[in-house]
Protein backbone atom coordinates (compact mmCIF):
# COMPACT_ATOMS: atom_id res chain seq x y z
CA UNK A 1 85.00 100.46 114.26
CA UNK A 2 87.14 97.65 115.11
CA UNK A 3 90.57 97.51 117.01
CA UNK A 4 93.48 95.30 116.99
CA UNK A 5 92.80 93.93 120.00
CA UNK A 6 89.46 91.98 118.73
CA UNK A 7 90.64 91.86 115.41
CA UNK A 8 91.56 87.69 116.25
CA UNK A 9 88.56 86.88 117.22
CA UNK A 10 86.38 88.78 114.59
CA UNK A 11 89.24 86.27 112.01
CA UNK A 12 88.36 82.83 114.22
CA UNK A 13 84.15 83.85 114.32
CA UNK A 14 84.43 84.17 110.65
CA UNK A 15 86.27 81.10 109.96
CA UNK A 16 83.39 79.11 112.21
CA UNK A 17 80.54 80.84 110.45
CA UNK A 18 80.67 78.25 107.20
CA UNK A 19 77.24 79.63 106.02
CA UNK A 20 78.40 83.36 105.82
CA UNK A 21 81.73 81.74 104.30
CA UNK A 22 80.24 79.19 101.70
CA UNK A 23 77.67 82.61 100.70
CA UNK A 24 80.60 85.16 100.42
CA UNK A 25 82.49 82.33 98.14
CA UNK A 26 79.29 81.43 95.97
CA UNK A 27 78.93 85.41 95.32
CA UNK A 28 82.87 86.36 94.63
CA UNK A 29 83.47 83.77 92.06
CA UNK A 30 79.98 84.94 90.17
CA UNK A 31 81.42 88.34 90.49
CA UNK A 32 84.84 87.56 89.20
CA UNK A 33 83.26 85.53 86.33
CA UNK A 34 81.24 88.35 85.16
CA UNK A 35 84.30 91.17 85.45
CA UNK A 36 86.39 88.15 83.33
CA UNK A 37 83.30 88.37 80.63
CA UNK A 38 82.94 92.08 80.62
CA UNK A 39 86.02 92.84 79.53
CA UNK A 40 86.72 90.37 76.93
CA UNK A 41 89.28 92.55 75.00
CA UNK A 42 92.45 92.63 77.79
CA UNK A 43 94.62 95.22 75.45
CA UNK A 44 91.44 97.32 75.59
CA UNK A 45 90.89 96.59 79.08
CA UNK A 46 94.81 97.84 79.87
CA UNK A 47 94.16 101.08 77.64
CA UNK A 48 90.68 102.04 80.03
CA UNK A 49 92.22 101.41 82.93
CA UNK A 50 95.45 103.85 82.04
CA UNK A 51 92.53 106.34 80.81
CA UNK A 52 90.53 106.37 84.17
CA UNK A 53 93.91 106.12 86.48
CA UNK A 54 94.81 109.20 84.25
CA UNK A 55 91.59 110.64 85.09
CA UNK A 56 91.70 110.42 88.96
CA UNK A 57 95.31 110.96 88.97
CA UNK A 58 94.80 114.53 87.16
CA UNK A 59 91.69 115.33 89.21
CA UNK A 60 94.04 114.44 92.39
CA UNK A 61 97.16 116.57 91.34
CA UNK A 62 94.12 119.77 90.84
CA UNK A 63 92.15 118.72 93.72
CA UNK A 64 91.87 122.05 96.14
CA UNK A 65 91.75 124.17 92.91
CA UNK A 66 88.78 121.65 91.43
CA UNK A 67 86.78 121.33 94.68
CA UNK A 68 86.91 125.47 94.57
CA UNK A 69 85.57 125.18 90.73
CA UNK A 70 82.67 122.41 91.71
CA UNK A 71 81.99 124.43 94.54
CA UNK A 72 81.18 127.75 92.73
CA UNK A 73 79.29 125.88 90.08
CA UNK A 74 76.84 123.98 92.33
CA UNK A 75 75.93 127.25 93.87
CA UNK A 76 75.33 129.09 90.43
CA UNK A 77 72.70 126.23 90.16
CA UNK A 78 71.20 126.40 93.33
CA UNK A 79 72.72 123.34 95.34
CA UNK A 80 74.24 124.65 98.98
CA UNK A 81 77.37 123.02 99.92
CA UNK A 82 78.77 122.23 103.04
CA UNK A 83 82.36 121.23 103.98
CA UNK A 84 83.19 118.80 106.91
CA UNK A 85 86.13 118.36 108.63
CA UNK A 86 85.04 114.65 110.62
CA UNK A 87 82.82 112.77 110.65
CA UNK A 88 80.71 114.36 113.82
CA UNK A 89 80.78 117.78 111.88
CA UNK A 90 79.05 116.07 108.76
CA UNK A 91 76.95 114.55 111.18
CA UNK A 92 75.85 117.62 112.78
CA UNK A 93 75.30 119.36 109.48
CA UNK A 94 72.65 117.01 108.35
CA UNK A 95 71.02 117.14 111.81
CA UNK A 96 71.26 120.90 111.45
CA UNK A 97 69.19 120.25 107.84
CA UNK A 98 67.01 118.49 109.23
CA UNK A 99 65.83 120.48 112.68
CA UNK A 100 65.17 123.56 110.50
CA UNK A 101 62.87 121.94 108.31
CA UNK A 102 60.85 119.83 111.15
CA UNK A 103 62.34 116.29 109.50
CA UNK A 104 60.94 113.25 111.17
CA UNK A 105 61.62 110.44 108.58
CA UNK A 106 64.38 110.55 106.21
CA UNK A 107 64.50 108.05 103.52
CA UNK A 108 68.28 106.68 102.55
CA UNK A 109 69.88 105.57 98.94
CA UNK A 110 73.38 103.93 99.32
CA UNK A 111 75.91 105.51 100.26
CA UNK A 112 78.89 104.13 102.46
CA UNK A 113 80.20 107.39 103.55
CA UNK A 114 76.69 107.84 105.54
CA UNK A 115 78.61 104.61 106.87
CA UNK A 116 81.59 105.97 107.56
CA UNK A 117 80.12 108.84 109.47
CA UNK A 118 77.63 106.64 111.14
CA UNK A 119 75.09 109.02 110.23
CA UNK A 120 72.06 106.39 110.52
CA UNK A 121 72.50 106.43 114.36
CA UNK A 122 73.04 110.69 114.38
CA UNK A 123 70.02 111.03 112.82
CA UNK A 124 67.82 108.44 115.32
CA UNK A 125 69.72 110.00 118.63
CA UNK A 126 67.35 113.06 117.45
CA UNK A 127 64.31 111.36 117.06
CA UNK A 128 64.81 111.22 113.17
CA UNK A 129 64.29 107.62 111.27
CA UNK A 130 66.64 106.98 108.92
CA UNK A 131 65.29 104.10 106.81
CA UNK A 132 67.85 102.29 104.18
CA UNK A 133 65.79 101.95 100.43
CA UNK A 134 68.96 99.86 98.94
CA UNK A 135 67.54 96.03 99.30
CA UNK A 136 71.02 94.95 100.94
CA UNK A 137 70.94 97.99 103.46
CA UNK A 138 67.83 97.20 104.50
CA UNK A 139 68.34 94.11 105.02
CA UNK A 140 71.41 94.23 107.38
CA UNK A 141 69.40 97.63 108.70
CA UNK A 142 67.00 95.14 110.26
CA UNK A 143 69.79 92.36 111.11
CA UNK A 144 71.44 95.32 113.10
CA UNK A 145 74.84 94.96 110.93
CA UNK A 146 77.22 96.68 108.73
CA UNK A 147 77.74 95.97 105.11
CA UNK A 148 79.88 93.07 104.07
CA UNK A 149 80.61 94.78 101.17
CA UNK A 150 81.03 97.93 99.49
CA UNK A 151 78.63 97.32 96.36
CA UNK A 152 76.77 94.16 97.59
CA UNK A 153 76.26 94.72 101.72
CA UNK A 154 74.21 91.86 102.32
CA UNK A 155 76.57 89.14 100.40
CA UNK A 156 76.97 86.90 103.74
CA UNK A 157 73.01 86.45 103.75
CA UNK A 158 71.06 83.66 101.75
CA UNK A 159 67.69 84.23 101.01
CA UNK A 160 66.81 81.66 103.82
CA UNK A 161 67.93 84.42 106.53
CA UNK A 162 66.41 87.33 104.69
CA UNK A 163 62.98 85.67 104.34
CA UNK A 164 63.84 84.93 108.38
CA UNK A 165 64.25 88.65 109.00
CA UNK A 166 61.29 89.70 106.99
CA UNK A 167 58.97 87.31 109.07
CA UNK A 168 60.69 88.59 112.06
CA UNK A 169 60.39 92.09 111.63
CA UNK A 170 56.80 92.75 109.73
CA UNK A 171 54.94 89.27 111.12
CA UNK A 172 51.25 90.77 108.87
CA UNK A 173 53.44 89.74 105.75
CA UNK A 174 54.42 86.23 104.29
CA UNK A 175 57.49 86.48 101.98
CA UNK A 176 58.43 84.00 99.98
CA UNK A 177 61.69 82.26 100.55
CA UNK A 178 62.61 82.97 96.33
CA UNK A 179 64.56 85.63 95.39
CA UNK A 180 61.74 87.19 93.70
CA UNK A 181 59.30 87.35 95.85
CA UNK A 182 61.43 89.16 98.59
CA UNK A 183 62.41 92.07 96.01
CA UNK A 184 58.62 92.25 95.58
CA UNK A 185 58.16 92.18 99.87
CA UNK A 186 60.63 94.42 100.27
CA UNK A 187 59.09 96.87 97.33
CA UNK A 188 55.95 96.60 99.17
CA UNK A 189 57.14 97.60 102.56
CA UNK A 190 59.17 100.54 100.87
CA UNK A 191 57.24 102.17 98.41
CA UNK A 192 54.94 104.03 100.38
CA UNK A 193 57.91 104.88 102.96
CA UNK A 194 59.33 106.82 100.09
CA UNK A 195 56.35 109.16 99.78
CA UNK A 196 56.18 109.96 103.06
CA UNK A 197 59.92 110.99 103.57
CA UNK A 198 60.35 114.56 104.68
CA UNK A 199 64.34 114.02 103.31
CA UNK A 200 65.83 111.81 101.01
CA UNK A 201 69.84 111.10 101.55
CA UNK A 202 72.22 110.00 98.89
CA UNK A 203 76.09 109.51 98.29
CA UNK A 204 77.88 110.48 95.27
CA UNK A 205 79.70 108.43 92.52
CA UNK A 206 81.59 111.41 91.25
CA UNK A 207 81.44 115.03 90.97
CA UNK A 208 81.84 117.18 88.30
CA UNK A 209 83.99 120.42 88.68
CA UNK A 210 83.31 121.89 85.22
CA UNK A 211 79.30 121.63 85.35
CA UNK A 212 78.89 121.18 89.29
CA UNK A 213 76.70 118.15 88.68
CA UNK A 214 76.69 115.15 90.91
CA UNK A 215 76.71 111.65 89.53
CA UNK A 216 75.02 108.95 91.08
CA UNK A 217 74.90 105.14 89.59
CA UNK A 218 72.64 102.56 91.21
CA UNK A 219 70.15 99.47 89.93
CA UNK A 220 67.49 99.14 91.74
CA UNK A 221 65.90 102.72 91.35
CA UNK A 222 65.75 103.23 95.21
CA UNK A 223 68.05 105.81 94.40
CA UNK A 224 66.34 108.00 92.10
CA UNK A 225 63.56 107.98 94.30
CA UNK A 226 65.37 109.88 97.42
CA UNK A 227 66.63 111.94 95.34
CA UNK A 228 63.58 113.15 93.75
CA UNK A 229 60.43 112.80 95.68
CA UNK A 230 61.00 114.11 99.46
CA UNK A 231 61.13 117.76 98.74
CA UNK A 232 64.69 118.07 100.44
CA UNK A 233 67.71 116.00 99.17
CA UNK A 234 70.97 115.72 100.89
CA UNK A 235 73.88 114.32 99.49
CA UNK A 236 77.26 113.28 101.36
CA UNK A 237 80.67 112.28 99.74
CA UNK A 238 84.57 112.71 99.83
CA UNK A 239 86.19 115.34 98.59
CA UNK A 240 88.23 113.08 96.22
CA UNK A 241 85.03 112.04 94.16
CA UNK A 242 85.69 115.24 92.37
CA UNK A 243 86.93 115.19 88.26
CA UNK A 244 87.12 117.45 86.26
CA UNK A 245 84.83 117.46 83.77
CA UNK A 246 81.94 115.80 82.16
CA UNK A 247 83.72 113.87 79.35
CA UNK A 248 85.72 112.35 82.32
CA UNK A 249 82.28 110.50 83.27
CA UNK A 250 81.92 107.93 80.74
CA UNK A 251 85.42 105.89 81.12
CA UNK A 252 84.99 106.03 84.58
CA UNK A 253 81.62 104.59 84.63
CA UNK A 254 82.64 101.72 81.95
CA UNK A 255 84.98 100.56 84.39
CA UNK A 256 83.34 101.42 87.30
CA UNK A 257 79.90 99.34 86.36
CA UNK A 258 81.86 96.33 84.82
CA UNK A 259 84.56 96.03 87.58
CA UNK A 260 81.94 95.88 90.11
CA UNK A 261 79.61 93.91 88.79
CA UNK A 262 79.87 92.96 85.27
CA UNK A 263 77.32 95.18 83.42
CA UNK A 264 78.45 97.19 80.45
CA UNK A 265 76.51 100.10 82.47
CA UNK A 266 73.94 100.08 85.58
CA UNK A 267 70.14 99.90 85.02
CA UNK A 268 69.77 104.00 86.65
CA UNK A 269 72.69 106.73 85.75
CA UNK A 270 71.68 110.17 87.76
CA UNK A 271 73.07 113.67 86.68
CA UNK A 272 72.23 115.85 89.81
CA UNK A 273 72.37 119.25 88.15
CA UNK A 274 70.30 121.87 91.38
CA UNK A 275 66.56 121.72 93.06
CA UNK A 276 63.68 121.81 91.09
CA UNK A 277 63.72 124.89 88.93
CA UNK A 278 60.10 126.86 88.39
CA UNK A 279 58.08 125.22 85.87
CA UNK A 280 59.26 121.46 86.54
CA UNK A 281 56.81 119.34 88.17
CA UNK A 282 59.42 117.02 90.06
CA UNK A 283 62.42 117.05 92.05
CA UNK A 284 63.31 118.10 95.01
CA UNK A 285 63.05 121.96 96.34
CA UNK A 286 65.95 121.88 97.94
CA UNK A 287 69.61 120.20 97.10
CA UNK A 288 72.59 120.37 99.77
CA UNK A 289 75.55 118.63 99.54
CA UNK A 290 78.36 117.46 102.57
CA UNK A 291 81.34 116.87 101.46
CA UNK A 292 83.87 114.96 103.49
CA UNK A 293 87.58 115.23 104.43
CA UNK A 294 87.87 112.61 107.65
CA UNK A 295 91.59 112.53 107.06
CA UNK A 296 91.72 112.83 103.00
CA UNK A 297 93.67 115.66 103.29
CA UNK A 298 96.09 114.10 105.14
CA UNK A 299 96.49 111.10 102.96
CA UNK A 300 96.46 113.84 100.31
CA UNK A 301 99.31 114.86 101.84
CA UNK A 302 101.81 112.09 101.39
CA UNK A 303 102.72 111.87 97.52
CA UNK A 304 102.84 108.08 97.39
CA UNK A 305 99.79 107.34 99.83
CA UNK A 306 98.14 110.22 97.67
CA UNK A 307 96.72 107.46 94.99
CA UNK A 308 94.90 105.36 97.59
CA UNK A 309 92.01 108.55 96.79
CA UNK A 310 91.86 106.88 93.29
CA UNK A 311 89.59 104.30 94.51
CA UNK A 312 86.37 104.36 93.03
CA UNK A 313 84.36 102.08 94.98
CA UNK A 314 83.80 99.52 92.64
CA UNK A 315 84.73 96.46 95.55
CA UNK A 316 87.03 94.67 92.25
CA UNK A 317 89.82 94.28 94.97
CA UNK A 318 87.69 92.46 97.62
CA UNK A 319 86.50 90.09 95.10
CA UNK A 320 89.48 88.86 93.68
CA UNK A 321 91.55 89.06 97.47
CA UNK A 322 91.69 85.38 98.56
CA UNK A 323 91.91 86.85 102.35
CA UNK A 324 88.57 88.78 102.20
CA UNK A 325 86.84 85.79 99.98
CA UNK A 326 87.97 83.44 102.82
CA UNK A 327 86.52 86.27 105.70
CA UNK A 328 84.42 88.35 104.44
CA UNK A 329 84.10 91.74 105.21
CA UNK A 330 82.64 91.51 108.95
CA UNK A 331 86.10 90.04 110.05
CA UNK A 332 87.83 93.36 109.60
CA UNK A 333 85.68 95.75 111.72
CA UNK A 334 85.90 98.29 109.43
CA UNK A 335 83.63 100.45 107.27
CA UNK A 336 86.01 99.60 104.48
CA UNK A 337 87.28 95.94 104.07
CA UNK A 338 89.16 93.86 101.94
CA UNK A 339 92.58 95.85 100.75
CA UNK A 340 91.23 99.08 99.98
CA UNK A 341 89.84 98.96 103.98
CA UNK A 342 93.69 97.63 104.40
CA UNK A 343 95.03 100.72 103.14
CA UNK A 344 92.67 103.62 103.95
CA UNK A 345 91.69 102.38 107.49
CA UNK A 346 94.78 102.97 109.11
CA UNK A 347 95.19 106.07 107.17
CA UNK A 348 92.18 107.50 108.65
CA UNK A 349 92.21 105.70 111.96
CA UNK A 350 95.84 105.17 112.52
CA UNK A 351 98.10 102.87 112.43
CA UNK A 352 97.87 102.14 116.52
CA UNK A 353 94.45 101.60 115.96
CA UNK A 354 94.10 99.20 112.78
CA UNK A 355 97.78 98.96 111.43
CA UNK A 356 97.25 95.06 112.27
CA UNK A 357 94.48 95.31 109.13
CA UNK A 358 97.73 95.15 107.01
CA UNK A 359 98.79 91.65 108.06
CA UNK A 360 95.61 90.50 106.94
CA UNK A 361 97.68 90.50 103.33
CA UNK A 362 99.11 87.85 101.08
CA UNK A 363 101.21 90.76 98.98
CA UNK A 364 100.09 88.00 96.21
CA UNK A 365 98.99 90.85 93.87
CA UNK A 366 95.49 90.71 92.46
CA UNK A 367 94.18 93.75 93.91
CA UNK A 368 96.91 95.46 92.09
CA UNK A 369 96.17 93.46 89.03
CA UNK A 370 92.35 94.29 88.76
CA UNK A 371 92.11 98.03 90.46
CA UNK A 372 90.08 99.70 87.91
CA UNK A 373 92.23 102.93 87.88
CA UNK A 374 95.65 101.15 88.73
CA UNK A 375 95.91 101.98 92.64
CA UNK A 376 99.20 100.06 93.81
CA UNK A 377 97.59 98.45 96.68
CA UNK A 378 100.07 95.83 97.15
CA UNK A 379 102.71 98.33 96.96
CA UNK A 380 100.65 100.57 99.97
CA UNK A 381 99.97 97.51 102.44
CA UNK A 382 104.25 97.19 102.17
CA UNK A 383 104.25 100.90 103.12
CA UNK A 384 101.67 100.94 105.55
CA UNK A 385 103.39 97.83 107.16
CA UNK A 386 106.88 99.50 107.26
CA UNK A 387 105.63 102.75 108.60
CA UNK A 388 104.04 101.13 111.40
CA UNK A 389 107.34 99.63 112.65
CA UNK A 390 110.00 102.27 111.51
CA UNK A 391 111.14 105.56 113.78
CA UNK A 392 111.82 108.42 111.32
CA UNK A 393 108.98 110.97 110.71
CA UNK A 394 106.52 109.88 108.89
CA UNK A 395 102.81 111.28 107.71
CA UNK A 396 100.31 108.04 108.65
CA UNK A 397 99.27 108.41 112.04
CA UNK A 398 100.33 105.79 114.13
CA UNK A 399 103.50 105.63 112.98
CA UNK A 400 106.20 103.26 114.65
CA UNK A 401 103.33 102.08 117.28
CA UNK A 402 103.89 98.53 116.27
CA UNK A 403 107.36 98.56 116.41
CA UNK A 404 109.07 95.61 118.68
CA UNK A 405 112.77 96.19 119.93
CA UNK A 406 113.21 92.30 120.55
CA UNK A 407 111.71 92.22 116.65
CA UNK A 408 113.89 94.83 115.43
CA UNK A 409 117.13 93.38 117.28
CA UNK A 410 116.30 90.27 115.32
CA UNK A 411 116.12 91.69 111.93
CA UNK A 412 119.52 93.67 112.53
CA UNK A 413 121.43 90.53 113.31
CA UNK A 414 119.60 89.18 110.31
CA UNK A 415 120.91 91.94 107.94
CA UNK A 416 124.33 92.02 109.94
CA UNK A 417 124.54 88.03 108.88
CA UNK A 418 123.34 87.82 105.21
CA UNK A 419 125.42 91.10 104.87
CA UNK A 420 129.04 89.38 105.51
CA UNK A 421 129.95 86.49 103.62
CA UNK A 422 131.98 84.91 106.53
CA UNK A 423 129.25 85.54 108.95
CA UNK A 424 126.86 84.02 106.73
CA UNK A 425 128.85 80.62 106.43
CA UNK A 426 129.66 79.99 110.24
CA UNK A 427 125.87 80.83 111.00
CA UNK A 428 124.54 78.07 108.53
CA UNK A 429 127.01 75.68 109.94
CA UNK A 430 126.10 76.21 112.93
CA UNK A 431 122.32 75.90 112.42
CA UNK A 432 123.02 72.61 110.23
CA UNK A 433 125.25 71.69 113.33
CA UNK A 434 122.30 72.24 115.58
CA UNK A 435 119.49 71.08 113.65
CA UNK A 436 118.08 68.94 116.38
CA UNK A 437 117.86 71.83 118.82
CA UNK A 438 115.38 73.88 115.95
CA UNK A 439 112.05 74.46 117.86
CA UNK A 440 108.69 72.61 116.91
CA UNK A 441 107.29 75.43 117.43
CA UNK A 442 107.30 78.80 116.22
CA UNK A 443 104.21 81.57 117.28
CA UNK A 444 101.87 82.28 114.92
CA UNK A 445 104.19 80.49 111.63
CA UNK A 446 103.77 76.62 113.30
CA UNK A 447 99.24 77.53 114.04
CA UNK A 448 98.81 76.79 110.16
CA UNK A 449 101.88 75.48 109.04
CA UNK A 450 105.17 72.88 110.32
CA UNK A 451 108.23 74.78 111.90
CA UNK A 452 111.11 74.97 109.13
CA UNK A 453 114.31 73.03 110.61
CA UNK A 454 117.69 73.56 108.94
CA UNK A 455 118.90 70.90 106.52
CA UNK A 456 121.49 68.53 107.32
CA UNK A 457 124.25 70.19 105.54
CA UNK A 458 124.73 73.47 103.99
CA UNK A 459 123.80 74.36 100.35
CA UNK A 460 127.44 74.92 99.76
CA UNK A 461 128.64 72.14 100.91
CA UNK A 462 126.46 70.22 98.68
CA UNK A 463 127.38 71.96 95.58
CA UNK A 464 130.88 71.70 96.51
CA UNK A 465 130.41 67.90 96.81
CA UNK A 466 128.59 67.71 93.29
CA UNK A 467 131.81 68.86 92.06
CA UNK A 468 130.80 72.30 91.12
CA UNK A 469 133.05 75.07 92.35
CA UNK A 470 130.77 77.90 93.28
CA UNK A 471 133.46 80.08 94.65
């Protein structure tokens, strides 16, 4: 997790990394041109996102009462649920799993809660290997990184540096520098490691309170096969994945699918439904699930902050955010980057921690635009910003923390002057007046840009002079 304090150098290491840069930029406009192509129709594009912000919205205002419904249903079918308060506790639980039943290699599908909770490095403090199957997890699994992104982790890499890792890390094999020869290296090196998993770990797409099933949505297949061939299968989410029932699936995954990546639907759609039952030859013999609060409940809480547990991981709002394109996801030393990581780091963290994630914000509007399920993101950076520097009570930790009484005396006097008419004309006399005296330089405005000076003569004066009365 990052902090404010490194969060400048983290910006100034991206900016000099022009590789990682010139990758992220190659891979973002591909991913905006395919979302442009995928939804061809924008009237019908408007009408599915209202649908699926309906969707989550409704499944949000029912949430304690729909967790309780999911919750009896997945034990009807034989799936054992556990509820986590933090991350450590959701930790512990699948360490718990795992020391009962002797585990020693556990294989892992994608799932960027396990990131959240930093399970990876729970698990190998016990002696357990936790191997990623996704090809971009394993890839920054052996560069020793986090993901870049939510839906593509590995985006900074070229194939150049992944054929460099593979020859690095398993010297017996020669991998090709092409695209497709690595898939095929890296099916090779994984296949077998499925089949000798003791437990196979998973996230969640959504979960479904009417039938208790658990929907999971991946390409590459890596996904299917944790789930299915180590005999024990544990999968970890947040609480606000829940909906409410199965037609809600379909919208969701329309947008879901073709915000992310462009595809009308992905190659592998699981419905986790229990273990294996008697009689099936596959599956699993045992199903548990984890489900997550880490301060959801809390954001829960707060009626406006409430829709940033809309989100549906789909990574739409990194891709079109000309901050994140320009840093990538590294810069922000978060789980979560790019606005979404704007808005719910802080939430979870505070805003002591990581409220200086919000500068790192144009307000320009395109997250807004493209959310899949119409979360106001520009509208919860402003909020996010203003609790961080304002006094009264408020429910994001953190509050007022970055609050500056020089800064604050300064926007008074501003309001005081722009407030009073009279006040307002002897102050841009004056600063006409004094033009020369304007500083060359202004912290952090004059880095990247030149220092505003007044003009020579007052806006008024000049339309009084044009012979326009504006009085």
């Amino acid at each position: 997790m990052g902090s404010p304090s490194d969060f400048g150098l983290r910006v100034e290491r991206a900016f000099a990394d022009a590789g990682a840069r010139a990758n992220i930029r190659r891979a973002m406009d591909g991913l905006q041109a395919k979302r442009l192509e995928a939804f061809p129709d924008a009237d019908a594009l408007e009408r599915l996102r209202d649908e699926g912000a309906a969707i989550k919205a409704r499944a949000l205002a029912r949430l304690p009462e729909l967790l309780e419904q999911f919750e009896a249903n997945c034990l009807r079918k034989g799936i054992r649920v556990h509820w986590a308060e933090t991350a450590d506790e959701a930790n512990r639980i699948v360490v718990e799993i795992c020391a009962k039943r002797g585990v020693r290699r556990a294989i892992k599908g994608k799932s960027m809660v396990s990131e959240e909770t930093g399970l990876n490095h729970a698990l190998e403090g016990e002696g357990i290997e936790a191997l990623e199957s996704d090809l971009g997890e394993f890839i920054i699994q052996l560069a020793g990184e986090g993901p870049s992104h939510i839906i593509a982790p590995a985006i900074h890499k070229d194939r150049h540096q992944v054929a460099a890792l593979f020859r690095e890390h398993f010297p017996d094999l020669t991998p090709r520098d092409d695209i497709e020869g690595l898939c095929a290296t890296a099916r090779e090196l994984l296949r077998r490691r499925f089949r000798d998993a003791d437990l196979g770990i998973s996230g969640v797409n959504f979960l479904v309170a009417e039938t208790g099933t658990l929907v999971l949505v991946e390409n590459e297949g890596n996904g299917r096969l944790s789930t299915t061939v180590p005999d024990v299968h544990v999968a970890i989410t947040g609480i606000e994945k829940v909906v409410e029932r199965l037609a809600d699936i379909p919208p969701l995954l329309a947008l879901l699918t073709r915000s992310a990546t462009g595809q009308p639907i992905t190659t592998y759609v699981n419905l986790i439904n229990g273990p294996r039952a008697p009689g099936e030859l596959d599956g699993p013999r045992e199903v548990h699930l984890v489900l997550l609060d880490n301060g959801r409940s809390r954001i829960y809480g707060d009626t406006e902050l409430r829709s940033t547990l809309r989100c549906i991981r789909c990574g739409a709002c990194m891709n079109h955010c000309p901050v994140y394109v320009r840093l990538g996801g590294h810069a922000y030393g978060t789980v979560y980057p790019g606005p979404i990581g704007t808005v719910l780091e802080p939430q979870k963290s505070g805003l002591d921690r990581l409220g200086e994630l919000t500068e790192a914000s144009t307000l320009c509007g395109a997250c807004g635009e493209v959310c899949p399920v119409r979360i106001p993101l520009p509208a919860l950076i402003n909020r996010l910003r203003f609790d961080a520097v304002r006094r009264d009570p408020v429910s994001t930790p953190g509050r007022g923390t970055r609050r500056k009484r020089a800064e604050a005396l300064v926007w008074r006097i501003w309001a005081a002057v722009h407030s009073h008419p009279p006040l307002y004309r002897a102050y841009t006399r004056l600063a006409c007046a004094l033009r020369a005296f304007a500083p060359r330089r202004i912290p952090g405005w004059s880095d990247h840009r030149t220092a505003p000076r007044p003009a020579e003569r007052p806006l008024h004066d000049l339309v009084r002079k044009a012979g326009f009365d504006h009085e």
